[in-house]
N, C-alpha and C. Protein backbone atom coordinates (compact mmCIF):
# COMPACT_ATOMS: atom_id res chain seq x y z
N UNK A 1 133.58 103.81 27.22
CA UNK A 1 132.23 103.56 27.64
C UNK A 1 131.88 104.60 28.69
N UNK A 2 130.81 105.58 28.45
CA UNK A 2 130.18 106.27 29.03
C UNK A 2 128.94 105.88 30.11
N UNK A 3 129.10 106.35 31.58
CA UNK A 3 128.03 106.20 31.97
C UNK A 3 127.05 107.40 32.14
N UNK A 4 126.13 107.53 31.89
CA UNK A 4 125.34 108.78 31.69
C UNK A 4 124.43 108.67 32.84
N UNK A 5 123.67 109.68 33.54
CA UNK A 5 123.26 110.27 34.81
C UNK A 5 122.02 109.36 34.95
N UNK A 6 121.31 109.23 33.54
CA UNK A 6 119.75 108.22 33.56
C UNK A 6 120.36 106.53 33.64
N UNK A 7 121.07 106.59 33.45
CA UNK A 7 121.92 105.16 34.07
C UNK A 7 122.06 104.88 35.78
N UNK A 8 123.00 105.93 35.84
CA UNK A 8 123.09 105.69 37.45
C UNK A 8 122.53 105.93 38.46
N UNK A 9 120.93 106.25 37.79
CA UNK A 9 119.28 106.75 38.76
C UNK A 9 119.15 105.57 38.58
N UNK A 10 119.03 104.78 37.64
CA UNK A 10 118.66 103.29 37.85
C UNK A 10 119.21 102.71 38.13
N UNK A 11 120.14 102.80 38.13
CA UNK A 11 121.21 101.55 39.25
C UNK A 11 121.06 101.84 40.84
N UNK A 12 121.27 103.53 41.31
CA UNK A 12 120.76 103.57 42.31
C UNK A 12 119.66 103.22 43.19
N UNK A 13 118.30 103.43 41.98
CA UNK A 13 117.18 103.22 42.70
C UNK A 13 116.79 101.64 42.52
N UNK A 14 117.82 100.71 41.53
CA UNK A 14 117.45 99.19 41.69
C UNK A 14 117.76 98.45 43.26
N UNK A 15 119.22 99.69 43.29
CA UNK A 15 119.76 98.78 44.47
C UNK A 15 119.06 99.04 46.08
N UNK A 16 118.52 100.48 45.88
CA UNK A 16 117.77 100.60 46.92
C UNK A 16 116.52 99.96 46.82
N UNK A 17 115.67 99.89 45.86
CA UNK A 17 114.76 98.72 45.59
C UNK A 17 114.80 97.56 46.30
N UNK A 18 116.11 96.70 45.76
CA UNK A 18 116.58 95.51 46.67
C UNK A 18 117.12 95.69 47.68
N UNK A 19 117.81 96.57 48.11
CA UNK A 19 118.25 96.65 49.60
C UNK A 19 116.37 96.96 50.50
N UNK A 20 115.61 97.48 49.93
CA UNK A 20 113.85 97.71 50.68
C UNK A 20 113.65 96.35 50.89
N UNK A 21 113.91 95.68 49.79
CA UNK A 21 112.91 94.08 50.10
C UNK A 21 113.96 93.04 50.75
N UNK A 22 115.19 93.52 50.84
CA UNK A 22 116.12 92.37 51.40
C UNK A 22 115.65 92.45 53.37
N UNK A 23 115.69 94.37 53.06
CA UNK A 23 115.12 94.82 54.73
C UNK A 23 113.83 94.02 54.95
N UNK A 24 112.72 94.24 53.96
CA UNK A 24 111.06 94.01 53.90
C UNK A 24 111.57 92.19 54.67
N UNK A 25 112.17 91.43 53.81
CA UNK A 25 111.86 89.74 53.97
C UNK A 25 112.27 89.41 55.32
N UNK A 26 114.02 90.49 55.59
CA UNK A 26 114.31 90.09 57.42
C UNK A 26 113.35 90.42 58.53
N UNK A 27 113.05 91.94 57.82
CA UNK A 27 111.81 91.77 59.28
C UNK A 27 110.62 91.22 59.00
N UNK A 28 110.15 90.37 57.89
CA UNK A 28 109.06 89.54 57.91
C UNK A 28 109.84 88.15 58.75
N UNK A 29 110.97 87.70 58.58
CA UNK A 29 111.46 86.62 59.16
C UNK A 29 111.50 86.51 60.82
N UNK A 30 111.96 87.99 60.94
CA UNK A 30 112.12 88.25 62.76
C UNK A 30 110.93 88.24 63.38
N UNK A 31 109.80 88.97 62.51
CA UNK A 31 108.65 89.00 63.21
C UNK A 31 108.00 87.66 63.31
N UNK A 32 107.80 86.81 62.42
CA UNK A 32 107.63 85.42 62.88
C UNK A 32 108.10 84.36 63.60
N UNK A 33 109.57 84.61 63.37
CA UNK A 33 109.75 84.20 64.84
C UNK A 33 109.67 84.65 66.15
N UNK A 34 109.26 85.88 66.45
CA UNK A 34 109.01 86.15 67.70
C UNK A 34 107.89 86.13 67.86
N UNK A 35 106.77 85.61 66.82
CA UNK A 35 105.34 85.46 67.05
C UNK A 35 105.74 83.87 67.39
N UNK A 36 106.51 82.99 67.01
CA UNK A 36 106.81 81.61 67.23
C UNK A 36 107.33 81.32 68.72
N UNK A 37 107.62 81.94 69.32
CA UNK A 37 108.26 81.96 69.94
C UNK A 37 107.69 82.69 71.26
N UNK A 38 106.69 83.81 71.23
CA UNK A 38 105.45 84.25 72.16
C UNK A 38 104.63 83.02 71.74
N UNK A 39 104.25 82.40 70.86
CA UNK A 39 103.15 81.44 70.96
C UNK A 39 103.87 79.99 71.90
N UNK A 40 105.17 79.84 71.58
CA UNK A 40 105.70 78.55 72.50
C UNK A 40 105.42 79.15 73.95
N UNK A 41 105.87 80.48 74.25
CA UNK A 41 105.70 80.49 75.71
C UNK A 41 104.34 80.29 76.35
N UNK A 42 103.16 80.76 75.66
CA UNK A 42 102.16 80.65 75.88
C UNK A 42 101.76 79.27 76.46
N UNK A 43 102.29 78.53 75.14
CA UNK A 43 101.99 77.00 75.15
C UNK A 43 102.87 76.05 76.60
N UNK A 44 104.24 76.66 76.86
CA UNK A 44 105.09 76.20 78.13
C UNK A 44 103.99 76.81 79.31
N UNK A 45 103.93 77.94 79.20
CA UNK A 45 103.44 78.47 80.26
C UNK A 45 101.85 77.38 80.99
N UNK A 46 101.51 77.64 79.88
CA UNK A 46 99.73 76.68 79.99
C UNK A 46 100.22 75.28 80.55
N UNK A 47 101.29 74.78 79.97
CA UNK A 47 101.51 73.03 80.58
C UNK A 47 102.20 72.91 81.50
N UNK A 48 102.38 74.28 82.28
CA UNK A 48 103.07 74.22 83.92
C UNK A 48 101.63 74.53 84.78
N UNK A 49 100.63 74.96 84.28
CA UNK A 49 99.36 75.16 84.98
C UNK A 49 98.94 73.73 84.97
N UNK A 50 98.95 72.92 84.00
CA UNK A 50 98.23 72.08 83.76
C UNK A 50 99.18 70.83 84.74
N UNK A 51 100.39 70.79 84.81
CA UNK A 51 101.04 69.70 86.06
C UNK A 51 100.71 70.07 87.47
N UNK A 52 100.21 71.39 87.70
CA UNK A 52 99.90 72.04 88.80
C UNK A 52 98.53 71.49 89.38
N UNK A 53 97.81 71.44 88.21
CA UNK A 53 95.99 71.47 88.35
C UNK A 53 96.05 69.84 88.56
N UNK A 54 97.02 68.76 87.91
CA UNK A 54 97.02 67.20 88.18
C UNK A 54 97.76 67.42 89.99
N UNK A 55 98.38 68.00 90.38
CA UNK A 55 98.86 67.88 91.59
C UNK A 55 97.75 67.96 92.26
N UNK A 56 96.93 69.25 92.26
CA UNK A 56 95.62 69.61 92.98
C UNK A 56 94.89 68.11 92.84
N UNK A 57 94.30 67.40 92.05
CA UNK A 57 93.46 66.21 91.59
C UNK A 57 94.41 64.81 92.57
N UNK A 58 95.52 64.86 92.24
CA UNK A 58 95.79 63.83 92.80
C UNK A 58 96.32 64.16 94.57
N UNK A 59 95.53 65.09 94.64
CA UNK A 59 95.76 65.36 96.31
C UNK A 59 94.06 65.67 97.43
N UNK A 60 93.27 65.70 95.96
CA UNK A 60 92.09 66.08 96.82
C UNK A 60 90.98 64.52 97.46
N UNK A 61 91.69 63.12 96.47
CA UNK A 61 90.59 62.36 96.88
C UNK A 61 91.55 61.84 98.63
N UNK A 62 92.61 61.94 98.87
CA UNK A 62 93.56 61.76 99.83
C UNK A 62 92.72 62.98 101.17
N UNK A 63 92.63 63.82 100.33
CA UNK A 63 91.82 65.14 101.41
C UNK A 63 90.19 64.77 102.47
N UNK A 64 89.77 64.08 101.07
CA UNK A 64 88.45 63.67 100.97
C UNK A 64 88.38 62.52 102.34
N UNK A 65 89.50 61.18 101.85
CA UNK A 65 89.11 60.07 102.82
C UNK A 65 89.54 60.52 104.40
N UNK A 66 90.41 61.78 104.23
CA UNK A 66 90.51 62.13 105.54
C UNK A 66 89.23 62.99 106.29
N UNK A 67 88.99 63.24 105.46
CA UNK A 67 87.50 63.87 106.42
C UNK A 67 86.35 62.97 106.57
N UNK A 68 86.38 61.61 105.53
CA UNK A 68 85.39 61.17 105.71
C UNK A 68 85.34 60.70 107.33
N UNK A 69 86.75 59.92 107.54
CA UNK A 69 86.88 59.62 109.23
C UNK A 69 86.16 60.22 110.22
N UNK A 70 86.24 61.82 109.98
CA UNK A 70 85.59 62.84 111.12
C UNK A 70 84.00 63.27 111.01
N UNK A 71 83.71 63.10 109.89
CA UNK A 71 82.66 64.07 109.39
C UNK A 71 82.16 63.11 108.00
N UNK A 72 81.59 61.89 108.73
CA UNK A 72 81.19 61.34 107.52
C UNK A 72 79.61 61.83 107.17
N UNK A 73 79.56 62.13 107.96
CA UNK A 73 77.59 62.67 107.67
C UNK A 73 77.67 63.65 106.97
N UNK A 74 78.45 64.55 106.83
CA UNK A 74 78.78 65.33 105.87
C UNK A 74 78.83 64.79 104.46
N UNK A 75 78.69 64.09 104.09
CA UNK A 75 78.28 63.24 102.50
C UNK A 75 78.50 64.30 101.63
N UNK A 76 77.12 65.35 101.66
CA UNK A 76 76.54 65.94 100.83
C UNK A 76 77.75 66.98 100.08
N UNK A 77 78.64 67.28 100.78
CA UNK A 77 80.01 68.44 100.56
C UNK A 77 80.48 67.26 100.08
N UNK A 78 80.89 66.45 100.75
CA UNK A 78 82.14 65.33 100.04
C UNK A 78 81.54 64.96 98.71
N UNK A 79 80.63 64.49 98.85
CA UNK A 79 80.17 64.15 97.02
C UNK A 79 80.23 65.19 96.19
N UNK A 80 80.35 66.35 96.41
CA UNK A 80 80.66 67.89 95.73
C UNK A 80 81.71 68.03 95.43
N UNK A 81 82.53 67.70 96.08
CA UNK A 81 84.06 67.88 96.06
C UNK A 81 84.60 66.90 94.98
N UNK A 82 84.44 65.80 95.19
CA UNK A 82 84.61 64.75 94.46
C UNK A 82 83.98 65.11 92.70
N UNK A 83 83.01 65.02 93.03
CA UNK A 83 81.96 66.07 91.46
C UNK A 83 82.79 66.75 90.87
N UNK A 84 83.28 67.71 91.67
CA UNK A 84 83.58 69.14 91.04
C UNK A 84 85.34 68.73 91.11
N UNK A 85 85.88 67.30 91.18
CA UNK A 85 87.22 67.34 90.77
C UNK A 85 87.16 66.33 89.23
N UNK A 86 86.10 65.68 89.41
CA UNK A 86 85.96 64.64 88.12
C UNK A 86 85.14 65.77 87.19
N UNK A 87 84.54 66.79 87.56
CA UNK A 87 84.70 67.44 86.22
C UNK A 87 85.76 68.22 85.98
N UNK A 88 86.53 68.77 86.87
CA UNK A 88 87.90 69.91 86.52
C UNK A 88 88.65 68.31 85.59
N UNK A 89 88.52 67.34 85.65
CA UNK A 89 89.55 66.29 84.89
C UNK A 89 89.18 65.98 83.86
N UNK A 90 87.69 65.83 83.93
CA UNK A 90 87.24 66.02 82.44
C UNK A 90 87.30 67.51 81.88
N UNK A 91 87.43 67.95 81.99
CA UNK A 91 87.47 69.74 81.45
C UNK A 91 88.77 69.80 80.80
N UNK A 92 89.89 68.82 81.45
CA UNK A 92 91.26 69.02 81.15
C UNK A 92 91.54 69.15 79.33
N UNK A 93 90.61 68.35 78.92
CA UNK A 93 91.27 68.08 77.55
C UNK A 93 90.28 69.54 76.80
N UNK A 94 89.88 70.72 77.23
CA UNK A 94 89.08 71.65 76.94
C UNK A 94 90.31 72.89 76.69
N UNK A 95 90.19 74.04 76.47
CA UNK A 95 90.77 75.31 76.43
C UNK A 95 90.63 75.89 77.98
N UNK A 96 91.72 77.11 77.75
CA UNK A 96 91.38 77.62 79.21
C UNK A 96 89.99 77.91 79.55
N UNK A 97 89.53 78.76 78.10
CA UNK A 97 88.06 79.37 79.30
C UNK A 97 87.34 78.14 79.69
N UNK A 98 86.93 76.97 79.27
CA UNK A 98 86.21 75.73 80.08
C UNK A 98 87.10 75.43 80.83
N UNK A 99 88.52 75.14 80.68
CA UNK A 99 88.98 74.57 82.03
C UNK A 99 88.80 75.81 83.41
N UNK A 100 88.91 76.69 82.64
CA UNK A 100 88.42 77.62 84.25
C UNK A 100 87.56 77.90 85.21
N UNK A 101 86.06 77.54 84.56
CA UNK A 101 84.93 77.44 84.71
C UNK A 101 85.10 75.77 85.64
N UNK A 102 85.54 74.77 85.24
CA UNK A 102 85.52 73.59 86.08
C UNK A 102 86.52 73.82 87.12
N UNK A 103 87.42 74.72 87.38
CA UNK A 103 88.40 74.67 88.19
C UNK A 103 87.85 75.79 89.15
N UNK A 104 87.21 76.86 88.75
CA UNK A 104 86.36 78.07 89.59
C UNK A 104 85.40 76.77 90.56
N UNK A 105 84.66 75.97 89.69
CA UNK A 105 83.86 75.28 90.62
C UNK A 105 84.54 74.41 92.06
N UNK A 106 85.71 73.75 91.31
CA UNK A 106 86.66 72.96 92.07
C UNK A 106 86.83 73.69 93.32
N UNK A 107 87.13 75.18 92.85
CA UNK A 107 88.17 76.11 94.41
C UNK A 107 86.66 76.23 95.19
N UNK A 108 85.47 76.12 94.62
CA UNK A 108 84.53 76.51 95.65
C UNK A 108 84.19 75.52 96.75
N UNK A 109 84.03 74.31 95.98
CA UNK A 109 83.36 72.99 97.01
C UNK A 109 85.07 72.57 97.53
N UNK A 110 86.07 73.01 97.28
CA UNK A 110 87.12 72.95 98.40
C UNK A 110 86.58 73.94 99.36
N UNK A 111 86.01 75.36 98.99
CA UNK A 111 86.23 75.91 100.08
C UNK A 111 85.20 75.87 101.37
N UNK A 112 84.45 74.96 101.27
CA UNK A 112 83.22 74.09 101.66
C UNK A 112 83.63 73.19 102.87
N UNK A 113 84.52 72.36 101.86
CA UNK A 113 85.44 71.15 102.74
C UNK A 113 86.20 71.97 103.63
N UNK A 114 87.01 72.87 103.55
CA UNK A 114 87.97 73.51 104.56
C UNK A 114 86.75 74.32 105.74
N UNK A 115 86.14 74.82 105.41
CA UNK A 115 85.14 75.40 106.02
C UNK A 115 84.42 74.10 107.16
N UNK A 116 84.49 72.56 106.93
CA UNK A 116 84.20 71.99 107.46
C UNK A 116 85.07 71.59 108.63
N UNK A 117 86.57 71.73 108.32
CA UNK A 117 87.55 71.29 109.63
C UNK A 117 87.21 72.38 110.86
N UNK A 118 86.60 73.75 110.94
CA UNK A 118 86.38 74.50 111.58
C UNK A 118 84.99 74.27 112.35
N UNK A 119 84.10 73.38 111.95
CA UNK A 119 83.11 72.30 112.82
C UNK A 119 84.09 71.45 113.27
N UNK A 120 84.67 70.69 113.33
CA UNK A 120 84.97 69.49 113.73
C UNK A 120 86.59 69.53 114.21
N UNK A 121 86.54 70.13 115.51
CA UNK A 121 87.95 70.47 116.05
C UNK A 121 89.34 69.29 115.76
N UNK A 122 88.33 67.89 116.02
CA UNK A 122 89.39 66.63 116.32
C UNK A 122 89.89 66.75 114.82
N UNK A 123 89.40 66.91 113.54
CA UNK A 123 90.04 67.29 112.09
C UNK A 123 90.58 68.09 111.79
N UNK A 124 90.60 69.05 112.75
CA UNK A 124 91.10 70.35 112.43
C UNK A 124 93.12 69.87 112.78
N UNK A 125 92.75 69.08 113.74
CA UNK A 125 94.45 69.11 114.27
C UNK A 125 94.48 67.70 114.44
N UNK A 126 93.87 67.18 113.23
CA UNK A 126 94.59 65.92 112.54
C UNK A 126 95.81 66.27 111.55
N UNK A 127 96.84 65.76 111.85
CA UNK A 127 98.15 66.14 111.18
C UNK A 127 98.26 65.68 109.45
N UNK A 128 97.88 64.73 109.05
CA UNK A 128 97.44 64.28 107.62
C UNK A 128 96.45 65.34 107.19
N UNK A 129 95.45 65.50 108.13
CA UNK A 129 94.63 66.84 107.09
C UNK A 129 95.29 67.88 107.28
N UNK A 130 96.13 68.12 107.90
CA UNK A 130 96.86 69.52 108.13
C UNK A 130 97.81 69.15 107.34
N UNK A 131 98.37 68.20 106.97
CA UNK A 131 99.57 68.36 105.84
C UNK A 131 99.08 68.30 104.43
N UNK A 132 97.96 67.40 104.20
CA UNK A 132 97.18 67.51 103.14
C UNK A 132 96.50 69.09 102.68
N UNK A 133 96.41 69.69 103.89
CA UNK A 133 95.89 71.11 103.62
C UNK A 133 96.92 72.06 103.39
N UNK A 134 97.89 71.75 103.83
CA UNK A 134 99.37 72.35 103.85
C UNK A 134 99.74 72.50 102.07
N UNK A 135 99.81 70.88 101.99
CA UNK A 135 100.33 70.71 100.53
C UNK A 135 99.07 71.25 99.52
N UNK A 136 97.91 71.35 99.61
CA UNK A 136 97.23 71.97 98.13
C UNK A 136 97.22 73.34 98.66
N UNK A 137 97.33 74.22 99.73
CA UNK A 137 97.31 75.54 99.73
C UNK A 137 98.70 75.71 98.94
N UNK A 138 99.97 74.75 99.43
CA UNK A 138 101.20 75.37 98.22
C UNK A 138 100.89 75.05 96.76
N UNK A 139 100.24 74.09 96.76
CA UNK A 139 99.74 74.09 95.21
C UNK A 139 98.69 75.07 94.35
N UNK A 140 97.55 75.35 95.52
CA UNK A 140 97.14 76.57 95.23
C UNK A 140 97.99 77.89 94.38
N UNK A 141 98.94 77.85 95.67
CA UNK A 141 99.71 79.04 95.67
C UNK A 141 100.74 79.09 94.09
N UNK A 142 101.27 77.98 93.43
CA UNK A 142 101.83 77.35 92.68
C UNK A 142 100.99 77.54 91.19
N UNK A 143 99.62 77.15 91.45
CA UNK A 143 98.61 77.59 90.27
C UNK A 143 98.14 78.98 89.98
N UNK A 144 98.29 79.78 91.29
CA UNK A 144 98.07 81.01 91.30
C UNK A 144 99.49 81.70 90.49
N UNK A 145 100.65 81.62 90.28
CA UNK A 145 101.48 81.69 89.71
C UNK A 145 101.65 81.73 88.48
N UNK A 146 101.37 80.25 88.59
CA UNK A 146 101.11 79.72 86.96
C UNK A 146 100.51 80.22 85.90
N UNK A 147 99.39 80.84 86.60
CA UNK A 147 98.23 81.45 86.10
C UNK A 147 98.32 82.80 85.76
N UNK A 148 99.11 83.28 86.73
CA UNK A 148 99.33 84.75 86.44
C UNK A 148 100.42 84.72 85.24
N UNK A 149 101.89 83.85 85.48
CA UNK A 149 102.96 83.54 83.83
C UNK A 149 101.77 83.97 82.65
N UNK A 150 101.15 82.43 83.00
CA UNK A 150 100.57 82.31 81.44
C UNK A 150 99.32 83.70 81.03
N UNK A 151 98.85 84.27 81.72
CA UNK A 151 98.23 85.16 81.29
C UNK A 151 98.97 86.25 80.51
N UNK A 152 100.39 86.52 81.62
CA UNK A 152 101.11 87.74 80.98
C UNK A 152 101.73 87.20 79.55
N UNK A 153 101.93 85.76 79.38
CA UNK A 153 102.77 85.46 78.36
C UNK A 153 101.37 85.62 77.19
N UNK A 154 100.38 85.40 77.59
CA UNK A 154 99.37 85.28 76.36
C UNK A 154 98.85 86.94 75.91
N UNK A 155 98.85 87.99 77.12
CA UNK A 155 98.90 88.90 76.97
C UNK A 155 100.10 89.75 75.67
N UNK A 156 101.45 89.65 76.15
CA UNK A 156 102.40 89.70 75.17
C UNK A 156 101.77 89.07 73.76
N UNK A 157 101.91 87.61 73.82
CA UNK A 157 101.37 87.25 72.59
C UNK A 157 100.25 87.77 71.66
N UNK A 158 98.91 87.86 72.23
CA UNK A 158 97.84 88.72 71.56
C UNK A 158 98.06 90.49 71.26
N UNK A 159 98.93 91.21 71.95
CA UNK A 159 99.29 92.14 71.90
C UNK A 159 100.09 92.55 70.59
N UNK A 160 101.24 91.38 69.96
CA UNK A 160 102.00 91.42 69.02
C UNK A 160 101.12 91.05 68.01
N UNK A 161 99.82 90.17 67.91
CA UNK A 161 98.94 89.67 66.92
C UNK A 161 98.42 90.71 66.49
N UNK A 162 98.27 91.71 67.08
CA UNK A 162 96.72 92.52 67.24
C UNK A 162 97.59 93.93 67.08
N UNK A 163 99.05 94.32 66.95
CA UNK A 163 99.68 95.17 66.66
C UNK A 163 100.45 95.54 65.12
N UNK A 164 100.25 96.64 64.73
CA UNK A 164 100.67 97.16 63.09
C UNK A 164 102.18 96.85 63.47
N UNK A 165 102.89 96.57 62.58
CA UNK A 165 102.53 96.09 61.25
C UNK A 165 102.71 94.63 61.64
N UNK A 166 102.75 93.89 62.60
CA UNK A 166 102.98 92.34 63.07
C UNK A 166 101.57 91.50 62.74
N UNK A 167 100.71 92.01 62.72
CA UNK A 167 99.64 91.85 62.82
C UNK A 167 99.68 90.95 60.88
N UNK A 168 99.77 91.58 60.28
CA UNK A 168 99.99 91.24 59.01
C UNK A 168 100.92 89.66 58.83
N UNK A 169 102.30 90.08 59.31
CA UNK A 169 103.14 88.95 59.89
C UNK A 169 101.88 87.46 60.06
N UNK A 170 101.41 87.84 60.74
CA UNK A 170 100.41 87.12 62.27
C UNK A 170 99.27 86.31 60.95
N UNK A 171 98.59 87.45 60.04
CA UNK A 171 97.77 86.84 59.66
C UNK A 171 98.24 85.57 58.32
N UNK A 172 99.19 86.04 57.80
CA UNK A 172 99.88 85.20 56.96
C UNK A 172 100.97 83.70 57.18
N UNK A 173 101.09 84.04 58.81
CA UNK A 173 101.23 82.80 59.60
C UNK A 173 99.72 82.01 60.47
N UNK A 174 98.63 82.44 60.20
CA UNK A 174 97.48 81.48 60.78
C UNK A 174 98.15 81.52 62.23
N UNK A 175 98.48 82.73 63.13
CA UNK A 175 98.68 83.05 63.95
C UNK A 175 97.37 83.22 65.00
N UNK A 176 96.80 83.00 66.16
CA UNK A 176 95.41 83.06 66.57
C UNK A 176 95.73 83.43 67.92
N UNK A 177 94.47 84.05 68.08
CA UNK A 177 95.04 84.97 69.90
C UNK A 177 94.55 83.70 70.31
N UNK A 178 95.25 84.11 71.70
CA UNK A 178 95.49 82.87 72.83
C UNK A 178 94.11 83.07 73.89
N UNK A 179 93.58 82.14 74.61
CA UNK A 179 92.56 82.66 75.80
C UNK A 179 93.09 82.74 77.27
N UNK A 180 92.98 83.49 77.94
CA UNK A 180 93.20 84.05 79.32
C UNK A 180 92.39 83.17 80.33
N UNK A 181 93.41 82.89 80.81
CA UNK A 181 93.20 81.75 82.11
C UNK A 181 92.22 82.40 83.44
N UNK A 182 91.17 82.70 83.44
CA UNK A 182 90.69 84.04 84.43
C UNK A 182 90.10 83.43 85.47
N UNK A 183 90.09 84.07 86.76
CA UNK A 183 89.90 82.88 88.28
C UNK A 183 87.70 83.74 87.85
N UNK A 184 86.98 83.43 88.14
CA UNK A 184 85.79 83.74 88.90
C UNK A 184 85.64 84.59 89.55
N UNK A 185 84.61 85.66 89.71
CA UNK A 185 84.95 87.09 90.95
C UNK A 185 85.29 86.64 92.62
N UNK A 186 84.14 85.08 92.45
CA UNK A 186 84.36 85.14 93.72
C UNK A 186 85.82 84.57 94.68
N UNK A 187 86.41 83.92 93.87
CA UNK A 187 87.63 83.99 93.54
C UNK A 187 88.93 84.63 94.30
N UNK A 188 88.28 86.14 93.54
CA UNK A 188 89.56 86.99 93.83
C UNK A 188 89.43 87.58 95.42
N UNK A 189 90.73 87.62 95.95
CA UNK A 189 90.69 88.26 97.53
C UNK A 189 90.60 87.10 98.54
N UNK A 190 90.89 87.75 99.77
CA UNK A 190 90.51 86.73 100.57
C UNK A 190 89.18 86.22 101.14
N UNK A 191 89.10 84.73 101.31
CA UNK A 191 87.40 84.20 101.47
C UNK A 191 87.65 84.10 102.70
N UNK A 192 86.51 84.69 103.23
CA UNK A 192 85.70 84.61 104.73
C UNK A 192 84.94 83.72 104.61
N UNK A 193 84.73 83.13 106.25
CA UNK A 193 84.06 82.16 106.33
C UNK A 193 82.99 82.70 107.33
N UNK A 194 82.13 82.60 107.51
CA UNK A 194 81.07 82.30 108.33
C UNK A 194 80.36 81.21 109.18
N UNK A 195 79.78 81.45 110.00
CA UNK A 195 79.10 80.20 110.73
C UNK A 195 78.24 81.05 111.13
């Protein structure tokens, strides 16, 4: 039995054939899971913001009854504050860009209330509002974190969606870019206060 040269072009080029698509199916496999796997972090990342943002809520009506003591004529801020935390809670069950928009409002009419211990000396160096202020600036500080994770992790993620040849991967898994957790301009930097 003879093997002749137009024989062993086709055996060669079958097996490289199948060795292309055995390569083609692993890196269709790898690339989905690392799109599975940027989309979990996304998703971890977002529900460490979100235990962060319930810390903030369950620390601001505690904030609130302490100022009412000093500065109850002040109403008009306290009912703001209060407002602008019962909507950041309703917002909760929303995506980032609405929850950000209720939580931009939240950091403002806090920064209202803090702006108020600086009228009212005897609140200022009340030790409950100073520990109460203590504990949501670390929570602040904690969401500011959070916020920055989950952006970079959603960044990565939309980056691999939106990149050749993953992108393909991406669309054949109903893969979907993620939204960016973004603070408000006024937001960014440090806030001055005035009087």
């Amino acid at each position: 039995m003879s093997v002749s040269g137009g024989n062993i072009f086709l055996y060669v080029c079958g097996g490289l054939i199948c060795l292309g698509l055995v390569v083609l199916v692993i890196w269709g496999i790898a690339s989905y899971n690392k799109l599975v796997r940027q989309r979990n972090q996304v998703q971890a990342s977002w529900a460490q913001i979100d235990v962060q943002l319930k810390r903030r809520y369950d620390l601001i009506p505690n904030l609130v009854e302490t100022v009412k003591g000093y500065a109850a004529h002040e109403k008009g801020t306290l009912e703001a504050v209060i407002q602008a935390r019962n909507g950041a809670v309703a917002a909760s069950g929303s995506g980032p860009a609405g929850r950000a928009e209720a939580e931009n409002m939240l950091t403002q009419t806090l920064g209202r209330l803090f702006a108020l211990a600086e009228a009212y000396p005897n609140l200022k160096a009340n030790e409950n509002f100073m520990a109460l202020q203590s504990e949501l600036t670390g929570t602040e500080d904690k969401i500011a974190y959070s916020r920055q994770f989950y952006n970079s992790a959603v960044q990565t993620f939309n980056t691999s969606i939106q990149s050749f040849p993953t992108n393909i991967i991406a669309g054949m898994g109903s893969f979907k870019l993620a939204d960016f957790f973004e603070t408000a301009e006024g937001e960014r930097g440090p806030v001055q206060v005035r009087f």
